[in-house]
PDB file of N, CA and C in Angstrom:
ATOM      1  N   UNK A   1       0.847  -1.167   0.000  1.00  0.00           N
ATOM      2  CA  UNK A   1       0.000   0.000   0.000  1.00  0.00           C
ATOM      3  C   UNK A   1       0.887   1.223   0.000  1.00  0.00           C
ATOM      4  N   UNK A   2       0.637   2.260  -0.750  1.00  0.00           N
ATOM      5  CA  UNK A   2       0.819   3.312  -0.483  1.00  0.00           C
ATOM      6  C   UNK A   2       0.271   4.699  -0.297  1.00  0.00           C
ATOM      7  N   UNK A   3       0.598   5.064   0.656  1.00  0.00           N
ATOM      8  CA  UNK A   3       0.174   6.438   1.251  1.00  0.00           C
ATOM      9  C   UNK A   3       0.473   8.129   0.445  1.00  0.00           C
ATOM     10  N   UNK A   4      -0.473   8.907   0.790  1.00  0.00           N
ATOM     11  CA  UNK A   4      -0.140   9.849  -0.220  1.00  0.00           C
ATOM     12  C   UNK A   4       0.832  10.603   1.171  1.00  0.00           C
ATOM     13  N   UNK A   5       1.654  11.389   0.247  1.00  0.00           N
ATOM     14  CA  UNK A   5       2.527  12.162   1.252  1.00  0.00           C
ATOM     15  C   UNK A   5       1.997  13.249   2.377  1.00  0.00           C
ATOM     16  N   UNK A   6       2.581  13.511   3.644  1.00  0.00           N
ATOM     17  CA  UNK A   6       2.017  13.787   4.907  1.00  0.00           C
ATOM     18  C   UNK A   6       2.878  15.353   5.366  1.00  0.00           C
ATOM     19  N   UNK A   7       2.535  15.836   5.385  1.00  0.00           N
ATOM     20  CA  UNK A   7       3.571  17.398   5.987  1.00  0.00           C
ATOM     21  C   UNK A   7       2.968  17.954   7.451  1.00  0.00           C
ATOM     22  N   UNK A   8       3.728  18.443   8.269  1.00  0.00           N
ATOM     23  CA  UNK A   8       2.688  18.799   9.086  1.00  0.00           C
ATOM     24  C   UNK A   8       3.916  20.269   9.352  1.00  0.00           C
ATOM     25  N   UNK A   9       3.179  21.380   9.237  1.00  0.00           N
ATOM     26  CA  UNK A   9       4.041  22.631   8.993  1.00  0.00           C
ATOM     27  C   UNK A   9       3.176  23.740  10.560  1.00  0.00           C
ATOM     28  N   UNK A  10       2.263  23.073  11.239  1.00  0.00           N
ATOM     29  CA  UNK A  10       1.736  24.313  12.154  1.00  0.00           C
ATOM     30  C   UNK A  10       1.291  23.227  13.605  1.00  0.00           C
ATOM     31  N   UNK A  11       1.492  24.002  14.414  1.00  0.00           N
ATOM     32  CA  UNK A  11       1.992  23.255  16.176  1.00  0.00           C
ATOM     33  C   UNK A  11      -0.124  23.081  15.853  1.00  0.00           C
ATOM     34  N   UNK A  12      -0.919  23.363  15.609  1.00  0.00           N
ATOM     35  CA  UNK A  12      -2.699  23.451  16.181  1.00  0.00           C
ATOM     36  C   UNK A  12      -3.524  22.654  14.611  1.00  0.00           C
ATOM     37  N   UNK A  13      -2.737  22.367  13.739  1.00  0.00           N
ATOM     38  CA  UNK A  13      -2.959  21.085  12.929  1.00  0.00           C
ATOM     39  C   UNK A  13      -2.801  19.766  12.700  1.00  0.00           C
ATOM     40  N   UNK A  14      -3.799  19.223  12.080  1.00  0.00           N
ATOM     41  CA  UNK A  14      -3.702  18.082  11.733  1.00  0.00           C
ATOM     42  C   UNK A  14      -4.204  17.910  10.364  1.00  0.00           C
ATOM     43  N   UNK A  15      -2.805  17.019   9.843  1.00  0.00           N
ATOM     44  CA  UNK A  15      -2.521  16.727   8.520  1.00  0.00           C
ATOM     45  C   UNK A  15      -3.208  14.973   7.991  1.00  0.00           C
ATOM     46  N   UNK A  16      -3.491  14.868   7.060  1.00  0.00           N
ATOM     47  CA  UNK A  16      -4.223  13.141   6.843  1.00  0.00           C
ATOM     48  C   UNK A  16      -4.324  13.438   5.471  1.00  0.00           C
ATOM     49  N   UNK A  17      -3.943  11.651   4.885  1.00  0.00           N
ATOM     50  CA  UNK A  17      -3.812  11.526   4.014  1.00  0.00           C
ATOM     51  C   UNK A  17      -4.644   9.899   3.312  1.00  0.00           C
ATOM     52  N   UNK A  18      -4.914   9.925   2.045  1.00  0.00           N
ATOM     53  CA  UNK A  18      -5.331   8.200   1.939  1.00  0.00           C
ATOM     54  C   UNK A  18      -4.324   7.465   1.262  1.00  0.00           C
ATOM     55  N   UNK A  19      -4.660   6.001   1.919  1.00  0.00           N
ATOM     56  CA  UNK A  19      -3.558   5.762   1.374  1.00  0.00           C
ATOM     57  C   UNK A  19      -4.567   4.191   1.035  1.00  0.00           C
ATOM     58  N   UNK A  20      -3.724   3.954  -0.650  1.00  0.00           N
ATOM     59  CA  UNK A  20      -4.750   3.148  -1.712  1.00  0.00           C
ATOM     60  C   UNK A  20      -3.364   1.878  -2.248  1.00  0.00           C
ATOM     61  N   UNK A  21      -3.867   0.792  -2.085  1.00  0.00           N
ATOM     62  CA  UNK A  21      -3.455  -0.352  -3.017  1.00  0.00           C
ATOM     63  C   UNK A  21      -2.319  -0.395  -4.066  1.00  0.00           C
ATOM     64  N   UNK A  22      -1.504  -0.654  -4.197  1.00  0.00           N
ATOM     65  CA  UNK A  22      -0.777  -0.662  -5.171  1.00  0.00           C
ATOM     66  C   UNK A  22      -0.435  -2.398  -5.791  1.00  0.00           C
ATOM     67  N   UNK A  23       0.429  -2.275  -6.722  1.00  0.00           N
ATOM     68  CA  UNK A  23       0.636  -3.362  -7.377  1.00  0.00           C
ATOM     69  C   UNK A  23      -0.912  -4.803  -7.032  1.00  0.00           C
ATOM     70  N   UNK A  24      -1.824  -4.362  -7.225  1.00  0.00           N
ATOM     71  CA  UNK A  24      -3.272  -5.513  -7.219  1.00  0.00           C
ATOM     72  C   UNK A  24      -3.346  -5.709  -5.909  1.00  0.00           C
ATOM     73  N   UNK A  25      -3.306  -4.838  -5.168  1.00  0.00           N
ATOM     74  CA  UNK A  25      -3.869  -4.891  -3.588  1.00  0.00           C
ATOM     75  C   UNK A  25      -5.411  -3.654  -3.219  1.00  0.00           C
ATOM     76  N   UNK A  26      -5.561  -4.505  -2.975  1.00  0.00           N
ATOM     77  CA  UNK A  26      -6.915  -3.580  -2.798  1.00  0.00           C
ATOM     78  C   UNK A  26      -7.765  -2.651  -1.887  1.00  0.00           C
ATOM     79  N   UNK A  27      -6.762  -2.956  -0.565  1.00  0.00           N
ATOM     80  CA  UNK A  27      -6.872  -1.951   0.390  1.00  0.00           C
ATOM     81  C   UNK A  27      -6.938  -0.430   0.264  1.00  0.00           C
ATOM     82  N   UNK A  28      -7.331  -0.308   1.396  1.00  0.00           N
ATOM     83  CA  UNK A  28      -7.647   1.564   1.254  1.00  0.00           C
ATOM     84  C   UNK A  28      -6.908   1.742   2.553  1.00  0.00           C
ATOM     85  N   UNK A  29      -7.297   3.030   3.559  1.00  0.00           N
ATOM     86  CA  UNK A  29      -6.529   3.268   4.372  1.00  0.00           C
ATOM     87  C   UNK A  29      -6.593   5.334   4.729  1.00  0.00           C
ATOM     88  N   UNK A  30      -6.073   5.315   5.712  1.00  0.00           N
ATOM     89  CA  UNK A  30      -6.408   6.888   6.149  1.00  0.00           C
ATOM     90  C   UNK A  30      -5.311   6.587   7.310  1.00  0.00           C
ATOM     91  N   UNK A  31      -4.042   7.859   7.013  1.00  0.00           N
ATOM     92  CA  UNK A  31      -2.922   7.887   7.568  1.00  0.00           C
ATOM     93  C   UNK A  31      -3.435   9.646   8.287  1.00  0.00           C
ATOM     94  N   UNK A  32      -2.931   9.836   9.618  1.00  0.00           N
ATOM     95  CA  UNK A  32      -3.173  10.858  10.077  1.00  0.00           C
ATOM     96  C   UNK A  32      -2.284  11.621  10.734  1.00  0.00           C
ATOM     97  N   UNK A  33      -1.364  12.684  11.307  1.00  0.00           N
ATOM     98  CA  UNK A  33      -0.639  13.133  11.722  1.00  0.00           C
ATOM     99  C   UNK A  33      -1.284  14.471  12.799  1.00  0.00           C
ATOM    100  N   UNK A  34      -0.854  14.582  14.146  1.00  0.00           N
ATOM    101  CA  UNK A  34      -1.139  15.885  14.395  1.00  0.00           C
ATOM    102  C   UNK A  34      -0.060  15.788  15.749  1.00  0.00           C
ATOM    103  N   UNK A  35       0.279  17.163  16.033  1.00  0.00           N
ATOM    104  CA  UNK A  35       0.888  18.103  17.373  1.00  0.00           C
ATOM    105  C   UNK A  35       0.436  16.816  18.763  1.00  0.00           C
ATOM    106  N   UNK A  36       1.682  16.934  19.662  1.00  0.00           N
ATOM    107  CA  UNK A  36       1.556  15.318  20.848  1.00  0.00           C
ATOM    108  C   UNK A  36       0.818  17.056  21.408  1.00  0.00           C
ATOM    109  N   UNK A  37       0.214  16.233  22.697  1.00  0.00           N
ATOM    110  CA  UNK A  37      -0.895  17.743  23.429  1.00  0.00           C
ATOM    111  C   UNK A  37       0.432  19.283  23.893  1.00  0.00           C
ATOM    112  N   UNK A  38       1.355  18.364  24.102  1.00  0.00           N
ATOM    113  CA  UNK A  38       2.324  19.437  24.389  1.00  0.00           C
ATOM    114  C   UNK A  38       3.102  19.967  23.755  1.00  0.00           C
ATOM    115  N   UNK A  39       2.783  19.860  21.918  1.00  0.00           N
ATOM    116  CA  UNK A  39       3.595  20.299  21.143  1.00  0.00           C
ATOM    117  C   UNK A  39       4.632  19.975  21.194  1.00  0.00           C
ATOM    118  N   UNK A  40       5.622  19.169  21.934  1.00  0.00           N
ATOM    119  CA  UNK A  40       6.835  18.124  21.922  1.00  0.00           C
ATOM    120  C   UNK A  40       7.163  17.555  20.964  1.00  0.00           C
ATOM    121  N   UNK A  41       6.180  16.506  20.762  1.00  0.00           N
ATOM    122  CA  UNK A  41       6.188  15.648  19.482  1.00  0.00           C
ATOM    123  C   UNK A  41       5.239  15.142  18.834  1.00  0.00           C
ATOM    124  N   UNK A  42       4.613  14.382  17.858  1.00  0.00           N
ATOM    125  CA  UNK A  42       3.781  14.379  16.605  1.00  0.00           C
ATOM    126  C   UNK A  42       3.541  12.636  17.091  1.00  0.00           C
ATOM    127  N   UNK A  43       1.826  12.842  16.956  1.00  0.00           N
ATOM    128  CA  UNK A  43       0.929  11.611  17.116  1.00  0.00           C
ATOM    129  C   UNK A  43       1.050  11.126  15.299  1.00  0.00           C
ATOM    130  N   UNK A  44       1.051   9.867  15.215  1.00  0.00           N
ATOM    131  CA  UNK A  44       0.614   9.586  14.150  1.00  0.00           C
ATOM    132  C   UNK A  44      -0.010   7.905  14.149  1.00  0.00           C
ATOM    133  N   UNK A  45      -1.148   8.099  13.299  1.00  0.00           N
ATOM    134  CA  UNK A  45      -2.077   7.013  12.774  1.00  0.00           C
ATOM    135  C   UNK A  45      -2.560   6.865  11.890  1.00  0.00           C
ATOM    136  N   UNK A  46      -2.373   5.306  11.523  1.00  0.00           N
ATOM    137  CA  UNK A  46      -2.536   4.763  10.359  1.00  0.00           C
ATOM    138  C   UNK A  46      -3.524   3.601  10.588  1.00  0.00           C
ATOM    139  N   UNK A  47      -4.943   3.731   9.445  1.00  0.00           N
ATOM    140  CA  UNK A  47      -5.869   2.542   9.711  1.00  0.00           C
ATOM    141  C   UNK A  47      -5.926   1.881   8.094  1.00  0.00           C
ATOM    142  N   UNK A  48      -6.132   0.894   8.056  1.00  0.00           N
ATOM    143  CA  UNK A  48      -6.444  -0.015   6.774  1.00  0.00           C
ATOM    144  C   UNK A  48      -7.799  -0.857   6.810  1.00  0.00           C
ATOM    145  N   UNK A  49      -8.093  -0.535   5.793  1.00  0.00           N
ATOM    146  CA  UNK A  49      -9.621  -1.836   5.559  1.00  0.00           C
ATOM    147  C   UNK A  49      -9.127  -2.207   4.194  1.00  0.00           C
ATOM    148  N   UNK A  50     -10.207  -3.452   4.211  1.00  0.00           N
ATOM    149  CA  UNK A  50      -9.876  -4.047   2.849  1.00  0.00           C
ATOM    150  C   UNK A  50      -8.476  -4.736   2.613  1.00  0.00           C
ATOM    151  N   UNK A  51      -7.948  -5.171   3.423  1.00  0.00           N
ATOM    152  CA  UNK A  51      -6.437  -5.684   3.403  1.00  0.00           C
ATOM    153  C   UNK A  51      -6.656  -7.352   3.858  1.00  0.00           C
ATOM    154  N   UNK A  52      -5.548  -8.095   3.691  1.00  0.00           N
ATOM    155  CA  UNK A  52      -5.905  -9.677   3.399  1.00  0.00           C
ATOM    156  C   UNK A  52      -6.220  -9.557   5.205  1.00  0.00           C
ATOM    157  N   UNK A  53      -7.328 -10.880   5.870  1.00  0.00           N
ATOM    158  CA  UNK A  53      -7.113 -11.281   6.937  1.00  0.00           C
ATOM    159  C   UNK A  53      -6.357 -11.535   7.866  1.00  0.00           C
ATOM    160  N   UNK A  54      -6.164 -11.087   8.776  1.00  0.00           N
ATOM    161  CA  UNK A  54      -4.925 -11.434   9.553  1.00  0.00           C
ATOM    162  C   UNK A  54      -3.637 -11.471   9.119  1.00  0.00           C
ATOM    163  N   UNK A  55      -3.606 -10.261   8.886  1.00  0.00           N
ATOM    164  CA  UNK A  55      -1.943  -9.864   7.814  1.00  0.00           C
ATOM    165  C   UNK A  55      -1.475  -9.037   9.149  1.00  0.00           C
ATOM    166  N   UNK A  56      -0.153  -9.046   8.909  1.00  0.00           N
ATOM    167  CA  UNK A  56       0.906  -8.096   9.842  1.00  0.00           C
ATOM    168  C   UNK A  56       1.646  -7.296   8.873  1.00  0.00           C
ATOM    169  N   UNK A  57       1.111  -6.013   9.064  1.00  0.00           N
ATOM    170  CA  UNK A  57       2.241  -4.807   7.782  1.00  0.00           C
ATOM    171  C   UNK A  57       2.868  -3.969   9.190  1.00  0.00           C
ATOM    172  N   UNK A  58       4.270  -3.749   9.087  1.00  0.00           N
ATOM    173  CA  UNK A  58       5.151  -3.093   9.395  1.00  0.00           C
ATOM    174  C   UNK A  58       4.626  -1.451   8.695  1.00  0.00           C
ATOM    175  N   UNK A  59       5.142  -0.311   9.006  1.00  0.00           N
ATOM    176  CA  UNK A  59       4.981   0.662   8.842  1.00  0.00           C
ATOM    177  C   UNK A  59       5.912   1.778   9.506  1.00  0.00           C
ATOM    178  N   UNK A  60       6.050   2.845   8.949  1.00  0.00           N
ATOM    179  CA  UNK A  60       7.135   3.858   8.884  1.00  0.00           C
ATOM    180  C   UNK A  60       6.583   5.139   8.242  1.00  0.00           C
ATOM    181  N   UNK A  61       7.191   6.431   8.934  1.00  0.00           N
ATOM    182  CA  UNK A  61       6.881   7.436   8.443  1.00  0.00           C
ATOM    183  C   UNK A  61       8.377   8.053   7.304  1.00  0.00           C
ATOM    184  N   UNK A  62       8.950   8.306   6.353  1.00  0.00           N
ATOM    185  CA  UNK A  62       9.856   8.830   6.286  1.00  0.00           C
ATOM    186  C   UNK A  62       9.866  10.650   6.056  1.00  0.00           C
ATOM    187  N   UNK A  63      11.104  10.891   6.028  1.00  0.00           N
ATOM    188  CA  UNK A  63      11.232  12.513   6.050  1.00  0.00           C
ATOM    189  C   UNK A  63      11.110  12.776   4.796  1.00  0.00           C
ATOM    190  N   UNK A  64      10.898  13.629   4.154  1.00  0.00           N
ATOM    191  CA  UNK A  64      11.001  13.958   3.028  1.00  0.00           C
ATOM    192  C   UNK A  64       9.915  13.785   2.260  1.00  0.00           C
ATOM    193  N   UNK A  65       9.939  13.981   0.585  1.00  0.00           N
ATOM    194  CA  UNK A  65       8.622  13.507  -0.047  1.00  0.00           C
ATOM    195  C   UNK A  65       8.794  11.933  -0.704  1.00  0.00           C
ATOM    196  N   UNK A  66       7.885  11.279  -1.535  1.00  0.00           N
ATOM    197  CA  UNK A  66       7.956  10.483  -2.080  1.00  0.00           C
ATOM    198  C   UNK A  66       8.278  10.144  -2.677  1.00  0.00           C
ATOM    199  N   UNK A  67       9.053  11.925  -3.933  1.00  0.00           N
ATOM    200  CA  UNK A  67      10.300  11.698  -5.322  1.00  0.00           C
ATOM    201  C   UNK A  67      11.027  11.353  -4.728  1.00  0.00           C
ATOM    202  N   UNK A  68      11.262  12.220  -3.181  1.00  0.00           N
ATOM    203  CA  UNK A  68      12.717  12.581  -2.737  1.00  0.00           C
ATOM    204  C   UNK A  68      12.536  12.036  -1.353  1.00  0.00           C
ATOM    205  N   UNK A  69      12.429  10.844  -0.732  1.00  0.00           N
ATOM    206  CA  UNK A  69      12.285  10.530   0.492  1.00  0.00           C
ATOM    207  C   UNK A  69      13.628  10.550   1.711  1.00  0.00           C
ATOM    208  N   UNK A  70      13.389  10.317   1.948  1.00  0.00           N
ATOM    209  CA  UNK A  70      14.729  10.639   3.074  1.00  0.00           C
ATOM    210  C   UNK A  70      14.622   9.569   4.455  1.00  0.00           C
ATOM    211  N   UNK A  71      15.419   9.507   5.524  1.00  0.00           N
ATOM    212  CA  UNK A  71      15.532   8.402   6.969  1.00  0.00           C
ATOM    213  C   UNK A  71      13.715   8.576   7.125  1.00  0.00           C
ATOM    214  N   UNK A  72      13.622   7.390   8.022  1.00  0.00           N
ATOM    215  CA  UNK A  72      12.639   7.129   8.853  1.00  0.00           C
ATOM    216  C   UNK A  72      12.714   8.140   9.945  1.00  0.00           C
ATOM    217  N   UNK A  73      11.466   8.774   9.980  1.00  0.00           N
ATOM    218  CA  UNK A  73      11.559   9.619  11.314  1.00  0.00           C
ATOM    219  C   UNK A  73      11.186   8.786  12.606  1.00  0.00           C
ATOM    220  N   UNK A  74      11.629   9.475  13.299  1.00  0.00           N
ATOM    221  CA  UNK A  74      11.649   9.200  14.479  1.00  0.00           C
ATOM    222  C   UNK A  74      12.620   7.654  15.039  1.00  0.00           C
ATOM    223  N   UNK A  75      12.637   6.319  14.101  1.00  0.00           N
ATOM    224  CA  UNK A  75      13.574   5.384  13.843  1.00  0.00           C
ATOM    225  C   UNK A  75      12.096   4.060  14.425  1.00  0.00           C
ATOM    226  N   UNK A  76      12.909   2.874  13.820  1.00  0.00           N
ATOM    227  CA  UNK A  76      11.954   1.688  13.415  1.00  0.00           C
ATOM    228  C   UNK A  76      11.152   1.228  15.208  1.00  0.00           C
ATOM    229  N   UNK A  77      11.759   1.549  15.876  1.00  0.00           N
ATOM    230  CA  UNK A  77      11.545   0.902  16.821  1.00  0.00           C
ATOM    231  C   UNK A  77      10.135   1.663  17.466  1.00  0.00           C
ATOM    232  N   UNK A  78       9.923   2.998  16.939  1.00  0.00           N
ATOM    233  CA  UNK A  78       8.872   3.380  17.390  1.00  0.00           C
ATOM    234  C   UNK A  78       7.623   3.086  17.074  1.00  0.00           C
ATOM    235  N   UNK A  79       7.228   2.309  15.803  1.00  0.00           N
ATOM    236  CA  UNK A  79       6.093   2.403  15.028  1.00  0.00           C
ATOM    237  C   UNK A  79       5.730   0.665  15.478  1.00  0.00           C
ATOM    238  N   UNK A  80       4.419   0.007  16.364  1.00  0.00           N
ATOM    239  CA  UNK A  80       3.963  -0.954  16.387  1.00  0.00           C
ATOM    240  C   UNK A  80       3.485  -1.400  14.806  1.00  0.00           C
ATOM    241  N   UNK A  81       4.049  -2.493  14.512  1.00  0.00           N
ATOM    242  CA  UNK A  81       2.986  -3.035  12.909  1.00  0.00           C
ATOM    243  C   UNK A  81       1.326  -2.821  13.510  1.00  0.00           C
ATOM    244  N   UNK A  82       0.814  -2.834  11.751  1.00  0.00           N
ATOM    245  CA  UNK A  82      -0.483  -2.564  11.881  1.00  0.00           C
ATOM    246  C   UNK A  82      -1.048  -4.849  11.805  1.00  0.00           C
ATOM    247  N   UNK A  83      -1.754  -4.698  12.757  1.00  0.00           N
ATOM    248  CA  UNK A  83      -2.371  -6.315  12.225  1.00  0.00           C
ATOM    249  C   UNK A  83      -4.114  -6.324  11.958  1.00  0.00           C
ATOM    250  N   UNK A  84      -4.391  -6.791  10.922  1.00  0.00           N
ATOM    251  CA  UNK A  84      -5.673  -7.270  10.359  1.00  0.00           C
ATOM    252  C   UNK A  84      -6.342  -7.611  11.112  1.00  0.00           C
ATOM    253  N   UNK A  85      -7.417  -7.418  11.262  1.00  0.00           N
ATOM    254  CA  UNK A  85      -8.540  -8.622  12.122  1.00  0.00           C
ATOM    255  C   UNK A  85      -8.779  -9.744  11.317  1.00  0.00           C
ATOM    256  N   UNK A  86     -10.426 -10.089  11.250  1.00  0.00           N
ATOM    257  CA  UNK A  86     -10.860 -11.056  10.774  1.00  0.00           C
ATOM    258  C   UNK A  86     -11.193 -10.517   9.242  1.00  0.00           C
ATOM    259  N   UNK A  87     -11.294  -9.342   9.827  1.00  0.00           N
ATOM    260  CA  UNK A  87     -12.386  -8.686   8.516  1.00  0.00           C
ATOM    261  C   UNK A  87     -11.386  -7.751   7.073  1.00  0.00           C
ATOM    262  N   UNK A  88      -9.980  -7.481   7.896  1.00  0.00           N
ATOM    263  CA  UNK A  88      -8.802  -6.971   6.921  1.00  0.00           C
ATOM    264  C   UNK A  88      -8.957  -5.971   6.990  1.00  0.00           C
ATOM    265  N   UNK A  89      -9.717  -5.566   8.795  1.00  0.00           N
ATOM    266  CA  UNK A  89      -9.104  -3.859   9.211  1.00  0.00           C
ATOM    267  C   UNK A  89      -8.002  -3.754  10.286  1.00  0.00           C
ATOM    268  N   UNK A  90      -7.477  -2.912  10.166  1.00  0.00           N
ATOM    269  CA  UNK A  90      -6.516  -2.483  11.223  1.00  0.00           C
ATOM    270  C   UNK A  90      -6.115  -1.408  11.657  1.00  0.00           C
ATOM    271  N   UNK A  91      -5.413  -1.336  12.975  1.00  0.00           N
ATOM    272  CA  UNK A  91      -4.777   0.090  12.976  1.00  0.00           C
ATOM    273  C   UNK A  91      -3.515   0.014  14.049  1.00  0.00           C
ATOM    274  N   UNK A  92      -2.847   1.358  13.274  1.00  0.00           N
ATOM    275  CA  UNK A  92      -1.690   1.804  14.683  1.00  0.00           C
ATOM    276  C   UNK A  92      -1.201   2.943  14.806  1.00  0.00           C
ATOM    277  N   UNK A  93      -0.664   2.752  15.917  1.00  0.00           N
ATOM    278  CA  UNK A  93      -0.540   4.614  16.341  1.00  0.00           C
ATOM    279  C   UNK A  93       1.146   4.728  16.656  1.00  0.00           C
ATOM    280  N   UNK A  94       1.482   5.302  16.275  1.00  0.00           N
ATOM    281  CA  UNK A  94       2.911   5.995  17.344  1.00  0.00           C
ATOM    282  C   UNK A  94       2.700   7.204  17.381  1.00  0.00           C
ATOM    283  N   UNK A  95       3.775   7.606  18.258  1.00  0.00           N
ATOM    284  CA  UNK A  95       3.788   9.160  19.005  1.00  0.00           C
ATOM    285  C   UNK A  95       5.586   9.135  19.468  1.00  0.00           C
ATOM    286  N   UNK A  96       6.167  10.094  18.156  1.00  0.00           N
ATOM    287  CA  UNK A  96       7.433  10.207  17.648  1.00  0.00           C
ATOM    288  C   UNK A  96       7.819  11.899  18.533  1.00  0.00           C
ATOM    289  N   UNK A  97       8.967  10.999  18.827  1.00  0.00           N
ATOM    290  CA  UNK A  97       9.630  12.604  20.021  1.00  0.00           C
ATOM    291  C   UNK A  97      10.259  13.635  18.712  1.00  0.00           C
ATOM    292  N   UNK A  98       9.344  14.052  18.122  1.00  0.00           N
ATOM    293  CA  UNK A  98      10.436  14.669  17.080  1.00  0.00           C
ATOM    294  C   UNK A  98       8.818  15.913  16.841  1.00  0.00           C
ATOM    295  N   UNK A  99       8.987  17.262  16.841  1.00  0.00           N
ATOM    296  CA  UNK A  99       8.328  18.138  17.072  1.00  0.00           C
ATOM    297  C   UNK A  99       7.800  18.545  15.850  1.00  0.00           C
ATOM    298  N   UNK A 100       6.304  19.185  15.285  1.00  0.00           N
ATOM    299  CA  UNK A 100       6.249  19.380  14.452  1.00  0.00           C
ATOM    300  C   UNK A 100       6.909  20.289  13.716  1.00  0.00           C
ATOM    301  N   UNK A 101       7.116  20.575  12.458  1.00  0.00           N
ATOM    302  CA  UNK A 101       8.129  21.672  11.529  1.00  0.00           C
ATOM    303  C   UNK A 101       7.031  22.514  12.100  1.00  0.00           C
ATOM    304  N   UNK A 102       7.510  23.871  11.883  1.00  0.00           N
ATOM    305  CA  UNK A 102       6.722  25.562  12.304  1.00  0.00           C
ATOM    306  C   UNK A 102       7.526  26.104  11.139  1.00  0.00           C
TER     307      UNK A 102
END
């Protein structure tokens, strides 16, 4: 799956994006970003429907855009995989110590 690209440029927004199927996958999905309550660091969540049953997808935010992507923010260890239910929805959240851009 891929996600459309995510920016988050102001401390009292929230940024979201969809994110659609690629190569004959048919999932959909809604990736979300906003300010942690203390403006510190940046909540982010990612949900999927329509994805195979009881699948485990790994997931990552990177810096940069999608021509031009750049490191994983915040680094791998922060982001729980997303896992499927029965039905091929899912979701997950991290909350990355890394502050929004202003």
């Amino acid at each position: 799956m891929s996600p459309s690209a995510l920016a988050l440029t102001s401390r009292d927004a929230t940024w979201s994006g969809k994110i659609a199927g690629t190569e004959g996958a048919r999932g959909t999905g809604v990736a979300s970003m906003k300010p942690t309550a203390d403006g510190a660091g940046t909540d982010v969540k990612v949900m999927l429907n329509g994805d195979a049953a009881a699948t485990t997808r790994p997931w990552h935010v990177h810096i940069g855009s999608r021509a031009k992507g750049g490191g994983e923010l915040g680094g791998g260890s922060s982001y729980a995989p997303i896992v499927s239910d029965g039905s091929g929805h899912g979701m997950s959240r991290a909350t990355l110590s890394i502050p929004p851009a202003c």
